[in-house]
C-alpha atoms as a PDB file:
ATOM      1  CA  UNK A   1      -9.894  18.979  22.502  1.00  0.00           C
ATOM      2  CA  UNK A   2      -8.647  18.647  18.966  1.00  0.00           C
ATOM      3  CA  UNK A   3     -10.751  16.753  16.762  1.00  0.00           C
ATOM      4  CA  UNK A   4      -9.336  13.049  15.371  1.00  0.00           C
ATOM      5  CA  UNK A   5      -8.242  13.792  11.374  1.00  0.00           C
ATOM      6  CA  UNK A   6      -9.756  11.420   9.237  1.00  0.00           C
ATOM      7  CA  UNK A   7      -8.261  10.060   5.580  1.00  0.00           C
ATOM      8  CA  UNK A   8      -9.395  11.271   3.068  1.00  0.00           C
ATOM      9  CA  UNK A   9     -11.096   8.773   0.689  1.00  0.00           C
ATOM     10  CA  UNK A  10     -11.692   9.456  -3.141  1.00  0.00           C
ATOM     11  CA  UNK A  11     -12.622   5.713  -3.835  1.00  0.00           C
ATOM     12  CA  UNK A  12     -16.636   8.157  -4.108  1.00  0.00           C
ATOM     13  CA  UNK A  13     -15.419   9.649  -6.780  1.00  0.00           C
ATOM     14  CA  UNK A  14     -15.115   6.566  -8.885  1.00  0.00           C
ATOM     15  CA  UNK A  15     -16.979   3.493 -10.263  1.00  0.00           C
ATOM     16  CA  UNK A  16     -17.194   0.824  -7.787  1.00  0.00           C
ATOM     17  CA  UNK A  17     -15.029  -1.296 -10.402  1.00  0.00           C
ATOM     18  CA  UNK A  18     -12.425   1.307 -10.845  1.00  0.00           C
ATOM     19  CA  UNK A  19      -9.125   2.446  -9.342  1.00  0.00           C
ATOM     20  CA  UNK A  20      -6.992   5.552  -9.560  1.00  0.00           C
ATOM     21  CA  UNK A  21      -3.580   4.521 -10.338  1.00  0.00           C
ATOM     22  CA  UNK A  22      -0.402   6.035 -11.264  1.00  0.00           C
ATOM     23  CA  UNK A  23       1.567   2.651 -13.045  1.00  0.00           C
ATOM     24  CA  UNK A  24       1.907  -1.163 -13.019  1.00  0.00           C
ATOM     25  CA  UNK A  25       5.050  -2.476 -12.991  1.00  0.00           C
ATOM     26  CA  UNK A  26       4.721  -6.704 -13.905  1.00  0.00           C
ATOM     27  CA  UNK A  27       8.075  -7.779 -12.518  1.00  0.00           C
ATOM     28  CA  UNK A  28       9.904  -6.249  -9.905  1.00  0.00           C
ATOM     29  CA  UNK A  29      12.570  -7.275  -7.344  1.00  0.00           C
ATOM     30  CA  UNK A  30      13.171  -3.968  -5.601  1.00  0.00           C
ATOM     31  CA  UNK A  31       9.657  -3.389  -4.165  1.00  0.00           C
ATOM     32  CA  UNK A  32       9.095  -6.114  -1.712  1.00  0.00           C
ATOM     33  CA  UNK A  33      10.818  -9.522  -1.124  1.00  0.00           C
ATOM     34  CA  UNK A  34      10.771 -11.878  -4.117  1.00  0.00           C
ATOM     35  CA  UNK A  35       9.587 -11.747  -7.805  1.00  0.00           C
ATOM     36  CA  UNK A  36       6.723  -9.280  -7.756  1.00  0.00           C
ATOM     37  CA  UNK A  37       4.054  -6.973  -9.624  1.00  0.00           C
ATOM     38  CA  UNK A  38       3.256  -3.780  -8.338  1.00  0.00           C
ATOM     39  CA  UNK A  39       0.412  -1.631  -7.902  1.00  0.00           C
ATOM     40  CA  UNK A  40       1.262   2.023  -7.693  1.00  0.00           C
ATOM     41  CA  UNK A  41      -1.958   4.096  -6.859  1.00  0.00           C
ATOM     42  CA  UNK A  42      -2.913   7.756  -8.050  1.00  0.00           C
ATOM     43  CA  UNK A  43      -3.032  10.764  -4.868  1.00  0.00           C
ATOM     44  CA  UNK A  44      -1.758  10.903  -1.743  1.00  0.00           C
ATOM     45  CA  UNK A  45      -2.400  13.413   0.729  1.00  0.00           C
ATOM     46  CA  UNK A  46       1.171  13.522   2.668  1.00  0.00           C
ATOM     47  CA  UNK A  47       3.123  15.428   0.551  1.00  0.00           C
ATOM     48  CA  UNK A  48       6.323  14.463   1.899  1.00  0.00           C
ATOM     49  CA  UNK A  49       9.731  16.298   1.171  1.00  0.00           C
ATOM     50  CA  UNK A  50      11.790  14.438  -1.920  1.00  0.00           C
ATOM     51  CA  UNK A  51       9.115  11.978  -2.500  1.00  0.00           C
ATOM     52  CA  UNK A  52      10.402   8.973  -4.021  1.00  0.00           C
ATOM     53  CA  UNK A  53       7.041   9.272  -6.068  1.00  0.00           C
ATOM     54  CA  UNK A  54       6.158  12.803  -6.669  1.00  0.00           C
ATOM     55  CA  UNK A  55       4.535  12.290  -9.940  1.00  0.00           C
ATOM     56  CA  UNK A  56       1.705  10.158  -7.993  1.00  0.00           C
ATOM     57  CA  UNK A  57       0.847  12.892  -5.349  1.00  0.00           C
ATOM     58  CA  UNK A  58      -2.234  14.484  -7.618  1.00  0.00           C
ATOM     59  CA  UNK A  59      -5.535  13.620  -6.741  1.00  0.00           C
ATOM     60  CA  UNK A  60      -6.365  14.495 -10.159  1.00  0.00           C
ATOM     61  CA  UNK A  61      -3.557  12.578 -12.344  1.00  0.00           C
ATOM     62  CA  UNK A  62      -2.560   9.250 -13.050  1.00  0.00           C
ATOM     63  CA  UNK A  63      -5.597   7.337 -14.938  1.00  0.00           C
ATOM     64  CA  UNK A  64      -8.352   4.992 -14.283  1.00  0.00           C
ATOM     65  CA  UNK A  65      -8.108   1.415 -14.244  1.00  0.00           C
ATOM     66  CA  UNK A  66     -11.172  -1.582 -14.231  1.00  0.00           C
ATOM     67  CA  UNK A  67     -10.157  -3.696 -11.139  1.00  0.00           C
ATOM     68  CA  UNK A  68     -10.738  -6.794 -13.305  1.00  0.00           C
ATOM     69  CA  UNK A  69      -8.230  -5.869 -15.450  1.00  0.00           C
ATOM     70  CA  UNK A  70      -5.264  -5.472 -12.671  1.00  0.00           C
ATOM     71  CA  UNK A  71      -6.289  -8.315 -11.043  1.00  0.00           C
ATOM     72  CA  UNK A  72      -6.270 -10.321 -14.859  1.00  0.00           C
ATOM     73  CA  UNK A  73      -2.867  -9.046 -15.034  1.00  0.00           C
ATOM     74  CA  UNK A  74      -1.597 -10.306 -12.442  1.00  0.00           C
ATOM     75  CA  UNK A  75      -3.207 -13.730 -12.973  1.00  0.00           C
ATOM     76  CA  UNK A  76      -1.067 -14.113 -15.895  1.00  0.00           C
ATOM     77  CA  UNK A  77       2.533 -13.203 -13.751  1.00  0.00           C
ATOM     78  CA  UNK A  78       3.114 -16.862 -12.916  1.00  0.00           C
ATOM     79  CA  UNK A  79       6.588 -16.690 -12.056  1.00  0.00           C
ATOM     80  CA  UNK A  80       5.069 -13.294  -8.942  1.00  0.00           C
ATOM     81  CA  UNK A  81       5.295 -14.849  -5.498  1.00  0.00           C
ATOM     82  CA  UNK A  82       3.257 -11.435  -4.450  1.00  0.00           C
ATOM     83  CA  UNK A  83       1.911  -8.063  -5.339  1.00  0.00           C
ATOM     84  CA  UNK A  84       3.049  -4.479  -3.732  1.00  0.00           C
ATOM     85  CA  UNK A  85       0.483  -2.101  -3.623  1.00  0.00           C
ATOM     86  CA  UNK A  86       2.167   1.406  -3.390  1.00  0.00           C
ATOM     87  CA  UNK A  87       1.598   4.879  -4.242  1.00  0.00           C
ATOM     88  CA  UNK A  88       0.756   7.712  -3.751  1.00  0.00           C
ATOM     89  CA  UNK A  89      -1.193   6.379  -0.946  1.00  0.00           C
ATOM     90  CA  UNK A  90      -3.225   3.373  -1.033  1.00  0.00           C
ATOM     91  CA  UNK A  91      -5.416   3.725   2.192  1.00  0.00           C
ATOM     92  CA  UNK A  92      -7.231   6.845   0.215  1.00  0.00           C
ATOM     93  CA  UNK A  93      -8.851   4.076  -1.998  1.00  0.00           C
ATOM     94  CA  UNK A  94      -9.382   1.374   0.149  1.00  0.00           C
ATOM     95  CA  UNK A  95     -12.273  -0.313  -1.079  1.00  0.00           C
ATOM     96  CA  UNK A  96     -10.454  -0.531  -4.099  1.00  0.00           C
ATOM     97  CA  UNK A  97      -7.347  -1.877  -2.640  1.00  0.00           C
ATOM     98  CA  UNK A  98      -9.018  -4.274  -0.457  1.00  0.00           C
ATOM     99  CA  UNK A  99     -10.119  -5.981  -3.543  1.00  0.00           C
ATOM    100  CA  UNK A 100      -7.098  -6.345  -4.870  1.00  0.00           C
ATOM    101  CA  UNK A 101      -5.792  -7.898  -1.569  1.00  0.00           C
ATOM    102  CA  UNK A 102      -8.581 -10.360  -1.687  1.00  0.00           C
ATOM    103  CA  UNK A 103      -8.021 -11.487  -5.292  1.00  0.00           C
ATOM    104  CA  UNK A 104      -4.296 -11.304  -4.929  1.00  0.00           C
ATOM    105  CA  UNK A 105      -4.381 -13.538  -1.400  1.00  0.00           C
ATOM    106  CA  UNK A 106      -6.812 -15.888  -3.404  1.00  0.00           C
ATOM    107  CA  UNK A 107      -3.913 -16.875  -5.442  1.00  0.00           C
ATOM    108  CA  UNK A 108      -2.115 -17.303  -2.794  1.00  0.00           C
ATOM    109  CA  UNK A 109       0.209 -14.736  -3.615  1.00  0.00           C
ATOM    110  CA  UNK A 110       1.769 -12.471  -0.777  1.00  0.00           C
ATOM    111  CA  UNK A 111       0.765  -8.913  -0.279  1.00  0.00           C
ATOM    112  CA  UNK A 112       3.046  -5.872   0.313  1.00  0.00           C
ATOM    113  CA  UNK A 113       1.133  -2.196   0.938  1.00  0.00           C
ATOM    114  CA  UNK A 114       3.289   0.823   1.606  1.00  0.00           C
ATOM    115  CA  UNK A 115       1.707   3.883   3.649  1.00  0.00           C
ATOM    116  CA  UNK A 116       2.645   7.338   4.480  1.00  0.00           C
ATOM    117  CA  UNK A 117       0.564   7.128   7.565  1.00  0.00           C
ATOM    118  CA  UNK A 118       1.895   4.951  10.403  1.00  0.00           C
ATOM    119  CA  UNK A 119      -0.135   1.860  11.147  1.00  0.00           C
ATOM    120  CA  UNK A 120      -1.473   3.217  14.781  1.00  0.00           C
ATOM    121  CA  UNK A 121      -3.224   6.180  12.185  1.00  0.00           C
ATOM    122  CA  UNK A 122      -4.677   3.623   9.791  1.00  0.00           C
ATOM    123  CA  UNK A 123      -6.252   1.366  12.931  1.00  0.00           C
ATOM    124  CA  UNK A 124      -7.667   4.992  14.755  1.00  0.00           C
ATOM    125  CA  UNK A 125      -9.688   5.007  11.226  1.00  0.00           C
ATOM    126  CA  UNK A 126     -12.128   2.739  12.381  1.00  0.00           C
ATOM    127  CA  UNK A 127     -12.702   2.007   8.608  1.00  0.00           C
ATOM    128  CA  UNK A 128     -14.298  -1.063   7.729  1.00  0.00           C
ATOM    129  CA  UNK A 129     -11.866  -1.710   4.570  1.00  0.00           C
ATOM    130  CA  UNK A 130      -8.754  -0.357   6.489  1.00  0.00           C
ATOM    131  CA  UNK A 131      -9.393  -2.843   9.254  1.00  0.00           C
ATOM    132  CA  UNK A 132      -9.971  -5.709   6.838  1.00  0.00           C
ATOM    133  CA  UNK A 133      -7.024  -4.512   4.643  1.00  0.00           C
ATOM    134  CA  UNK A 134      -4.746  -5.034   7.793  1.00  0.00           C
ATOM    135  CA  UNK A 135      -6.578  -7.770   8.362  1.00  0.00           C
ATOM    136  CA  UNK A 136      -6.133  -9.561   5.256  1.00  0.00           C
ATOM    137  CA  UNK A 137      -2.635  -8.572   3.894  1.00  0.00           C
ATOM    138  CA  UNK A 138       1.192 -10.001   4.837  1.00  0.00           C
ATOM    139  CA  UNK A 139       3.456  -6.832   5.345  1.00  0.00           C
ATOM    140  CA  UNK A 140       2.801  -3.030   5.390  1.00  0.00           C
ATOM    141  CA  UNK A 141       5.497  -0.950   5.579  1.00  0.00           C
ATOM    142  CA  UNK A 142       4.565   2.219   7.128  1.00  0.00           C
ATOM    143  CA  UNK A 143       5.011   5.963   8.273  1.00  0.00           C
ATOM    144  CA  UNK A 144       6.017   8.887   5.837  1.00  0.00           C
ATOM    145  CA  UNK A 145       9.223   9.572   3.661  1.00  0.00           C
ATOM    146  CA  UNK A 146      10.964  11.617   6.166  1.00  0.00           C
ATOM    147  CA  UNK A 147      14.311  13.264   4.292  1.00  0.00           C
ATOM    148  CA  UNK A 148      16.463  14.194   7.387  1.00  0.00           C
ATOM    149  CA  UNK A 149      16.437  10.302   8.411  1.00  0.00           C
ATOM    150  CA  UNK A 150      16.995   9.404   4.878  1.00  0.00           C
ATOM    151  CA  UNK A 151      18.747   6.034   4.550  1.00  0.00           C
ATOM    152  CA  UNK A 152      19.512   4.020   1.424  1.00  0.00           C
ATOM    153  CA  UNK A 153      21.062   0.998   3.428  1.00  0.00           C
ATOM    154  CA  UNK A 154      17.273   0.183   4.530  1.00  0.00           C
ATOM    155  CA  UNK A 155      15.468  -3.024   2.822  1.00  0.00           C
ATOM    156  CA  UNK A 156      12.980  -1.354   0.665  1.00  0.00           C
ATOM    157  CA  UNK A 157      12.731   1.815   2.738  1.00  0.00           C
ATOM    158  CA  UNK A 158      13.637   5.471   2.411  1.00  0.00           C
ATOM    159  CA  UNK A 159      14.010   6.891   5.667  1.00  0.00           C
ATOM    160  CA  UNK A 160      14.633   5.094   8.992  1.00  0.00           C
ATOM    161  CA  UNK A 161      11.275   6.122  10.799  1.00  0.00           C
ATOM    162  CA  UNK A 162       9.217   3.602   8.144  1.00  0.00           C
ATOM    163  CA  UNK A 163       8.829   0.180   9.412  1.00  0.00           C
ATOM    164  CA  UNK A 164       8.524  -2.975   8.474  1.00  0.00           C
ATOM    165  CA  UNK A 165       5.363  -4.738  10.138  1.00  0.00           C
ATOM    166  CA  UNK A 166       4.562  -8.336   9.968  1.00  0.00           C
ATOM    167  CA  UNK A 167       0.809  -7.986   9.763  1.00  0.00           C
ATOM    168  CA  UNK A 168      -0.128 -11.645   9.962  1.00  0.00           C
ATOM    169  CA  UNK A 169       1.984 -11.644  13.569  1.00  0.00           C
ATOM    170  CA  UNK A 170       1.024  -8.557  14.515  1.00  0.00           C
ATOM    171  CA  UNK A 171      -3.266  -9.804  14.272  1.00  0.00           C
ATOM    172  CA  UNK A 172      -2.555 -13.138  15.841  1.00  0.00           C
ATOM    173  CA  UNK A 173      -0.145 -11.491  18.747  1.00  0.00           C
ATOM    174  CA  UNK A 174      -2.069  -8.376  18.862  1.00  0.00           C
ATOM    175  CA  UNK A 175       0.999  -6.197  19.273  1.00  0.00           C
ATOM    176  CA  UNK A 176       3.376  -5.047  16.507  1.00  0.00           C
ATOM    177  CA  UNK A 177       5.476  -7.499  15.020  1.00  0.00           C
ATOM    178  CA  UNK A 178       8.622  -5.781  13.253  1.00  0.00           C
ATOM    179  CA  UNK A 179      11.170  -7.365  10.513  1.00  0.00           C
ATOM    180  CA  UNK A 180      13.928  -6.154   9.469  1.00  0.00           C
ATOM    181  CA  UNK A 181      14.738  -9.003   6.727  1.00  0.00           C
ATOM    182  CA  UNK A 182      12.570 -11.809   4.711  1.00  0.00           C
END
């Protein structure tokens, strides 16, 4: 019997106020529907062939950010109708991204997270911030950059395997709930 493979989490390695990211972007329309600011975290353990986002696979690079000061700067975005939280891969930090969700959905502002692992892998976690994560936020788009299904007619995808999950429908109809537009 092969033995469930757990994320890896480096949020240990890090003051409980900080984050590992990679960059901020404070206005984007290409990463999630509407006017948003986006979150791209530092490390991801997937590795996948032409990344979109090489530069943010290293455990080790990016920098380190106070949580305060993300979520101040995205106070200040009044004209954001959400946030994107992307990476590297988020769900390796997810005390620190679950945070952000919480501060971001107390503004009511909507929340985008992009993962290389497929939503069925984040829920077999069992991990308290996961769960509340996917609890908590609007959309995830999941599943790995895959380059043989590579598709640039997708809505802020790069390969036709990701998906598009209404999270909010998929907790209250507990079954997946897929979109294709917003």
């Amino acid at each position: 019997m092969q033995k469930e493979k757990k994320l890896m989490n480096v949020s240990n390695i890090l003051n409980n106020n900080e984050i590992r990211l990679s960059g901020i972007i404070e206005e984007s329309i290409v990463d999630g529907p509407g006017y948003r600011f986006v979150i791209f975290t530092q490390g991801c353990p997937k590795r996948c062939f032409m990344c979109h986002n090489e530069e943010t696979q290293s455990l080790t690079g990016g920098y380190i950010e106070k949580l305060e000061n993300i979520v101040n700067m995205f106070k200040k975005e009044s004209l954001i109708e959400g946030i994107t939280i992307s990476g590297g891969e988020p769900f390796i930090q997810p005390d620190k991204v679950l945070y952000l969700v919480k501060e971001a959905k107390k503004l009511n502002l909507n929340v985008l997270l992009y993962s290389g692992f497929y939503y069925e892998e984040l829920v077999k976690q069992n991990n308290k911030y996961i769960n509340e994560i996917l609890n908590t936020a609007d959309y995830l788009i999941d599943g790995p950059f895959e380059y043989k299904l590579k598709n640039l007619n997708l809505l802020f995808r790069g390969s036709s395997n990701q998906r598009i999950i209404n999270l909010k429908e998929t907790n209250k109809e507990n079954k997946l709930i897929f979109i294709n537009e917003f």
